[in-house]
C-alpha atoms as a PDB file:
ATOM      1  CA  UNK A   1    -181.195 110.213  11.651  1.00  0.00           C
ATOM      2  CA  UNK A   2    -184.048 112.536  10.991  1.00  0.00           C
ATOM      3  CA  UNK A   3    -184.180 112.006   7.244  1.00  0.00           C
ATOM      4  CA  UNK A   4    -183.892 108.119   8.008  1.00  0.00           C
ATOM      5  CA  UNK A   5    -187.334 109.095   9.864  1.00  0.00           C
ATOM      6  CA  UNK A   6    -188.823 111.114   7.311  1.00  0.00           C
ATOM      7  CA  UNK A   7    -188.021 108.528   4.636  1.00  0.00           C
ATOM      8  CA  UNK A   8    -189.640 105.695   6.648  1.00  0.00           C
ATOM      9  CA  UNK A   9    -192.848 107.451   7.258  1.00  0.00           C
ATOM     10  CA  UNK A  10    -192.806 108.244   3.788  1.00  0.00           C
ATOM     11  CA  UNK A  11    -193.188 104.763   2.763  1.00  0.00           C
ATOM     12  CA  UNK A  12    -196.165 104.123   5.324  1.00  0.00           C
ATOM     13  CA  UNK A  13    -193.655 102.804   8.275  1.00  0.00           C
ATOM     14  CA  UNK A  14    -194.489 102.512  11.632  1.00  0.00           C
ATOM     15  CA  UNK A  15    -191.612 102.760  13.420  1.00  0.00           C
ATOM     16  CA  UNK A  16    -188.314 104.804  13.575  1.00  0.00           C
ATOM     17  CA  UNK A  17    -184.848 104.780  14.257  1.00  0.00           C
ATOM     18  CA  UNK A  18    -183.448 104.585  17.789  1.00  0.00           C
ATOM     19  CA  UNK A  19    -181.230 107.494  18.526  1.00  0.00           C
ATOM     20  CA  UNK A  20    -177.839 107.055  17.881  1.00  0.00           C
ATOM     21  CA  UNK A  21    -177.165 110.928  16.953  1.00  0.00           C
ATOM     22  CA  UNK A  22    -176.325 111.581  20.186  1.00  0.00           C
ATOM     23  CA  UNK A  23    -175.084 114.437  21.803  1.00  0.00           C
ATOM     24  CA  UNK A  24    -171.446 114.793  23.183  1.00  0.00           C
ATOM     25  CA  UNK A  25    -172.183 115.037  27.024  1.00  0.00           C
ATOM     26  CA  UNK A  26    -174.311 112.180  26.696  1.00  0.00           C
ATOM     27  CA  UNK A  27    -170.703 109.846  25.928  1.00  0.00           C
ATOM     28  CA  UNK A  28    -169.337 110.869  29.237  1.00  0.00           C
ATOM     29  CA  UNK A  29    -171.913 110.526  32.009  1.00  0.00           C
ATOM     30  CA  UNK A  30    -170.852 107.432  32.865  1.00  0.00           C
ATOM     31  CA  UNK A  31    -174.184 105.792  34.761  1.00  0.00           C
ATOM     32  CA  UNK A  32    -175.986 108.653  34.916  1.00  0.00           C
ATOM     33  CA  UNK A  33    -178.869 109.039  32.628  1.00  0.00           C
ATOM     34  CA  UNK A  34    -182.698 109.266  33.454  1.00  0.00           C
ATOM     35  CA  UNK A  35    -184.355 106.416  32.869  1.00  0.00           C
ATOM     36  CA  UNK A  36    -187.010 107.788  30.339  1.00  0.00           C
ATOM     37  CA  UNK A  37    -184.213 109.848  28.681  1.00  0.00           C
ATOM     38  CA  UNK A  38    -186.231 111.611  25.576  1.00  0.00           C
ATOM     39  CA  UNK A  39    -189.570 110.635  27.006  1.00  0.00           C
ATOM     40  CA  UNK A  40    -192.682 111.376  25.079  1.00  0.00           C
ATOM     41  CA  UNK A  41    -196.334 110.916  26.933  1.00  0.00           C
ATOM     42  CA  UNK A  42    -197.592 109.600  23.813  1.00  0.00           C
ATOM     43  CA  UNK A  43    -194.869 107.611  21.715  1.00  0.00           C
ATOM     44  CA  UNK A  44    -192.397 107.184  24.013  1.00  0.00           C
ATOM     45  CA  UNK A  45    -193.606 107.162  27.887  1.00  0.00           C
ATOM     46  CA  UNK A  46    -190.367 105.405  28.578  1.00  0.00           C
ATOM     47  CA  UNK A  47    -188.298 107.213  27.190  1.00  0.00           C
ATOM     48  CA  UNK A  48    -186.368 106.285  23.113  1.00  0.00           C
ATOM     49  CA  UNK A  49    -183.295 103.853  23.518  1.00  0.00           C
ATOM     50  CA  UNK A  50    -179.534 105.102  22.770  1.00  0.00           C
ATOM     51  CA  UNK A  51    -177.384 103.977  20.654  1.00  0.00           C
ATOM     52  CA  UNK A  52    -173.777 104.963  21.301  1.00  0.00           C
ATOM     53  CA  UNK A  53    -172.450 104.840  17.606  1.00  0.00           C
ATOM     54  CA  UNK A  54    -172.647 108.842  16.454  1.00  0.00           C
ATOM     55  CA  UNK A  55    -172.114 111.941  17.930  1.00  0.00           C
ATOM     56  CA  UNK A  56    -174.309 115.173  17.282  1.00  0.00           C
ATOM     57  CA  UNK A  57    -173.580 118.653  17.500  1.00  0.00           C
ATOM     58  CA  UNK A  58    -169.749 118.088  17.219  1.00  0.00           C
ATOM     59  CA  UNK A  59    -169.581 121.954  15.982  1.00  0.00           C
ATOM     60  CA  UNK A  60    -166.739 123.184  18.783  1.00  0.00           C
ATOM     61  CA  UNK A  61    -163.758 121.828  18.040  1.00  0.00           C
ATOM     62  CA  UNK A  62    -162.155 122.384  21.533  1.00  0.00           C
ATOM     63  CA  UNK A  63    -165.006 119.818  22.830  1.00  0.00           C
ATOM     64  CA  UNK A  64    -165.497 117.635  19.870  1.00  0.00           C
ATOM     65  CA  UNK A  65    -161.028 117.017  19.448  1.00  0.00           C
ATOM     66  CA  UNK A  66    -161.237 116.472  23.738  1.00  0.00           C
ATOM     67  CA  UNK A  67    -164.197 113.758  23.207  1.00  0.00           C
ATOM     68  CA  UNK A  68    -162.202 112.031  19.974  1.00  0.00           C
ATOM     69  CA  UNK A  69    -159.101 112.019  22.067  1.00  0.00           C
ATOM     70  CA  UNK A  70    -160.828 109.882  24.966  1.00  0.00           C
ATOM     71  CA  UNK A  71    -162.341 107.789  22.410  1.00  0.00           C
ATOM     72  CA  UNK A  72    -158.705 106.745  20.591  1.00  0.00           C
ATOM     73  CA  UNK A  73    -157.309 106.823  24.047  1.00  0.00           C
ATOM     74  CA  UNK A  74    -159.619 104.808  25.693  1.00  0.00           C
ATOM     75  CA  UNK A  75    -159.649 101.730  22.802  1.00  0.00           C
ATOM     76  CA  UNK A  76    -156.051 101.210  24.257  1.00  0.00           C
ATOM     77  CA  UNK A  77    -156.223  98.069  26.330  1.00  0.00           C
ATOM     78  CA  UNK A  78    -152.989  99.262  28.083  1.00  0.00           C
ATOM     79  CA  UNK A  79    -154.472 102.496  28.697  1.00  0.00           C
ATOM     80  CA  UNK A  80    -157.622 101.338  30.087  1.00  0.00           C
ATOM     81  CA  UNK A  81    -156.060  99.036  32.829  1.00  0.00           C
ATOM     82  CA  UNK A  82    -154.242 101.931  34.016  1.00  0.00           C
ATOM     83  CA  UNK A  83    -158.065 103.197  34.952  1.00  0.00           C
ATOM     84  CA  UNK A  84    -158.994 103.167  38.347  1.00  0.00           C
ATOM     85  CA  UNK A  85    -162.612 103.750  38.792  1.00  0.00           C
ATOM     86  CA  UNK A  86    -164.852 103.975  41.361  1.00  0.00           C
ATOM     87  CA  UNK A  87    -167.811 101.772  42.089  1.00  0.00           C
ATOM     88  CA  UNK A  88    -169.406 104.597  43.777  1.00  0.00           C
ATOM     89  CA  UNK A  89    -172.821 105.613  42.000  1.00  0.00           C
ATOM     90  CA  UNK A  90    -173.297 108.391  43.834  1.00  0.00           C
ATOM     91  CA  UNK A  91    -171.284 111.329  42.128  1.00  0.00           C
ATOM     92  CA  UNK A  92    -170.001 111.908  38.436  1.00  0.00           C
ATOM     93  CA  UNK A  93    -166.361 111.457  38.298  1.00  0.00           C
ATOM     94  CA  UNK A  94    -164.521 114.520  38.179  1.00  0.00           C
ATOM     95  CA  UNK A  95    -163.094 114.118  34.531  1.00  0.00           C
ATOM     96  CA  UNK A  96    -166.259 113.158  33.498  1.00  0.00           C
ATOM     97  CA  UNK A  97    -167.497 116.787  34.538  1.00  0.00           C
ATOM     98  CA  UNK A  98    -165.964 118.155  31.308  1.00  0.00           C
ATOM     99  CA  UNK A  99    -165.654 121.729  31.083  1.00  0.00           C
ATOM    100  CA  UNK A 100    -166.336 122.280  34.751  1.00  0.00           C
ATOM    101  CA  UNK A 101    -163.652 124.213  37.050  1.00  0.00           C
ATOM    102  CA  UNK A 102    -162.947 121.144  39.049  1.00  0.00           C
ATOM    103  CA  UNK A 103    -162.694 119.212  35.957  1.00  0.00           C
ATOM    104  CA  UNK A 104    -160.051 121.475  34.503  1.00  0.00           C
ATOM    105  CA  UNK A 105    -158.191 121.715  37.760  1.00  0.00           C
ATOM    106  CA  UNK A 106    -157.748 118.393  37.858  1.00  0.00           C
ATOM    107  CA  UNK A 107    -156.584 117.871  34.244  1.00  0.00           C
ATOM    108  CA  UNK A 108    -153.810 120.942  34.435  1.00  0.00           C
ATOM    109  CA  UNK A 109    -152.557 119.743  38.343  1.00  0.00           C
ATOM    110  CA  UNK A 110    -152.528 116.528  38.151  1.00  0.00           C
ATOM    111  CA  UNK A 111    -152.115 114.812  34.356  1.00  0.00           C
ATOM    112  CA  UNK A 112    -151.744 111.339  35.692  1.00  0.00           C
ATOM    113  CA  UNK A 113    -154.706 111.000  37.933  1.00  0.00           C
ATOM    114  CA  UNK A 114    -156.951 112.555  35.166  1.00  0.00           C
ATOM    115  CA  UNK A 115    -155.418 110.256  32.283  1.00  0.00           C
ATOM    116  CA  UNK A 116    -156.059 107.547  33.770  1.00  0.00           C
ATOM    117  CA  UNK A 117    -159.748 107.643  35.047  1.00  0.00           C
ATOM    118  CA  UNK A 118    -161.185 109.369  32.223  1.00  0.00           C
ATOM    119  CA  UNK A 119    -162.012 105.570  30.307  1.00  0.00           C
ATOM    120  CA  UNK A 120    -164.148 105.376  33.200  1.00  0.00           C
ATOM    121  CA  UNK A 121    -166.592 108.344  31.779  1.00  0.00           C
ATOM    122  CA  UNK A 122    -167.610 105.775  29.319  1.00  0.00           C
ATOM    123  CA  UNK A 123    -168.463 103.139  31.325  1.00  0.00           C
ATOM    124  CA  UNK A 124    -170.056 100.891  30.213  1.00  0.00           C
ATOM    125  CA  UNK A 125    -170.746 102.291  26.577  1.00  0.00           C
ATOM    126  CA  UNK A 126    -168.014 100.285  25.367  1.00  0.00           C
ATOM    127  CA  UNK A 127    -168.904  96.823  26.153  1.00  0.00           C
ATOM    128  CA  UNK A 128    -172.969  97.617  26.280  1.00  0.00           C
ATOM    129  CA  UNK A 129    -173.714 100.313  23.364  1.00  0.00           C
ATOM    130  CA  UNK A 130    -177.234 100.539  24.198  1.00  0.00           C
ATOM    131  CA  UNK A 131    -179.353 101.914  26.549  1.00  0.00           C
ATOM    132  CA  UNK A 132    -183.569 102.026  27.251  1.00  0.00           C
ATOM    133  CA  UNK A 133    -185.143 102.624  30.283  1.00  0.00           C
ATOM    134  CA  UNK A 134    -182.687 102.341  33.011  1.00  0.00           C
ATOM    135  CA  UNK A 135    -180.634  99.100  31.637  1.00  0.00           C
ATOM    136  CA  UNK A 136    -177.912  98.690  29.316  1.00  0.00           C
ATOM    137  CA  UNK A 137    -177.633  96.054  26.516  1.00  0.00           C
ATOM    138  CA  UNK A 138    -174.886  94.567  24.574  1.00  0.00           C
ATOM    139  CA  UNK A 139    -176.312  93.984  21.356  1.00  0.00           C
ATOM    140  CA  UNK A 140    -180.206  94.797  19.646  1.00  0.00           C
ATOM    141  CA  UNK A 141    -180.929  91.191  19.918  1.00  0.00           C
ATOM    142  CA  UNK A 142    -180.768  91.437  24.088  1.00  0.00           C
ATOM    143  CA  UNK A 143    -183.019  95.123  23.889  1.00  0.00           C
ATOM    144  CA  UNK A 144    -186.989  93.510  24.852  1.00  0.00           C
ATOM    145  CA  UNK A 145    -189.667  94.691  22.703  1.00  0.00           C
ATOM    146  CA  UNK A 146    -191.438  96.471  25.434  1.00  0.00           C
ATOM    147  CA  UNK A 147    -190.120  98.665  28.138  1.00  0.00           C
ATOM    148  CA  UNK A 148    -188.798  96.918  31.456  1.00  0.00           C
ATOM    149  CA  UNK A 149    -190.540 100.362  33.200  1.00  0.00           C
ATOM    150  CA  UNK A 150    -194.082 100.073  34.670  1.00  0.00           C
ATOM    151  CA  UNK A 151    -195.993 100.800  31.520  1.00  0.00           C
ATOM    152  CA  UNK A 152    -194.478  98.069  29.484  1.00  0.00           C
ATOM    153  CA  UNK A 153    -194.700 100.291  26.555  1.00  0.00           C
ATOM    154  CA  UNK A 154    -193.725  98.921  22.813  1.00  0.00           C
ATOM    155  CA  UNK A 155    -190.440  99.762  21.622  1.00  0.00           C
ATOM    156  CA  UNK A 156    -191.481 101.847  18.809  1.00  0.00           C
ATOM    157  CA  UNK A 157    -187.924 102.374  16.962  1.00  0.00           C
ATOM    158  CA  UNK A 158    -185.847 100.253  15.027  1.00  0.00           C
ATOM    159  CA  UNK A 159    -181.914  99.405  16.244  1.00  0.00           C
ATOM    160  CA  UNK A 160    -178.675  98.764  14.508  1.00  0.00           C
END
């Protein structure tokens, strides 16, 4: 992603790619990420829009084979419908809370429970891939050229 930049400003561009290198955590927070996630006063006041195709920093395998694992898993239309998640907005799902101790409680005393709602930790990156300022979008064509925030600022990156 950053040498997609680089090369684009080479050749005079004025915009850049959306992120789509993202990092791991960022796959399984579910409905909770800021608003102006990667915010830059200047470029970016309202934040740079995700894409959820690539994960970054995929360097411990422990975290990176756990992530893959709810990816293939979660593709499974029978597995999914097995998910039972909550509507509630107001807490991060326990399995979603990877790598805390109530997290791996959970997963080691009760299997079932934890199989089941951890498709929800991805909600709703697999029907609406991207994200910018607070909403979610199914495909680039839906994402507005300016922000829907209160500075209407241009969306100065390019989507795939």
């Amino acid at each position: 992603e950053d040498m997609l930049n680089v090369e684009l400003w080479m050749a005079n561009a004025t915009k850049a790619w959306c992120k789509f290198d993202l990092e791991p955590d960022t796959y399984l927070t579910r409905f909770w990420i800021t608003k102006k996630i990667y915010a830059d006063p200047r470029w970016y006041p309202d934040g740079v829009p995700l894409m959820f195709f690539s994960v970054h920093n995929t360097k411990r395998f422990d975290r990176t084979d756990k992530l893959l694992t709810i990816f293939a898993r979660c593709t499974d239309p029978n597995f999914v419908n097995q998910s039972s998640c909550s509507t509630s907005l107001t807490a991060l799902p326990t399995p979603c809370q990877m790598e805390s101790l109530k997290e791996e409680e959970e997963r080691l005393q009760r299997p079932e429970e934890y199989a089941a709602d951890i498709c929800c930790c991805l909600q709703p990156r697999q029907e609406q891939h991207i994200y910018w300022a607070g909403n979610w979008y199914s495909s680039k064509e839906q994402v507005p050229l300016r922000s829907p925030l209160e500075s209407h600022a241009p969306r100065r990156c390019i989507l795939i």
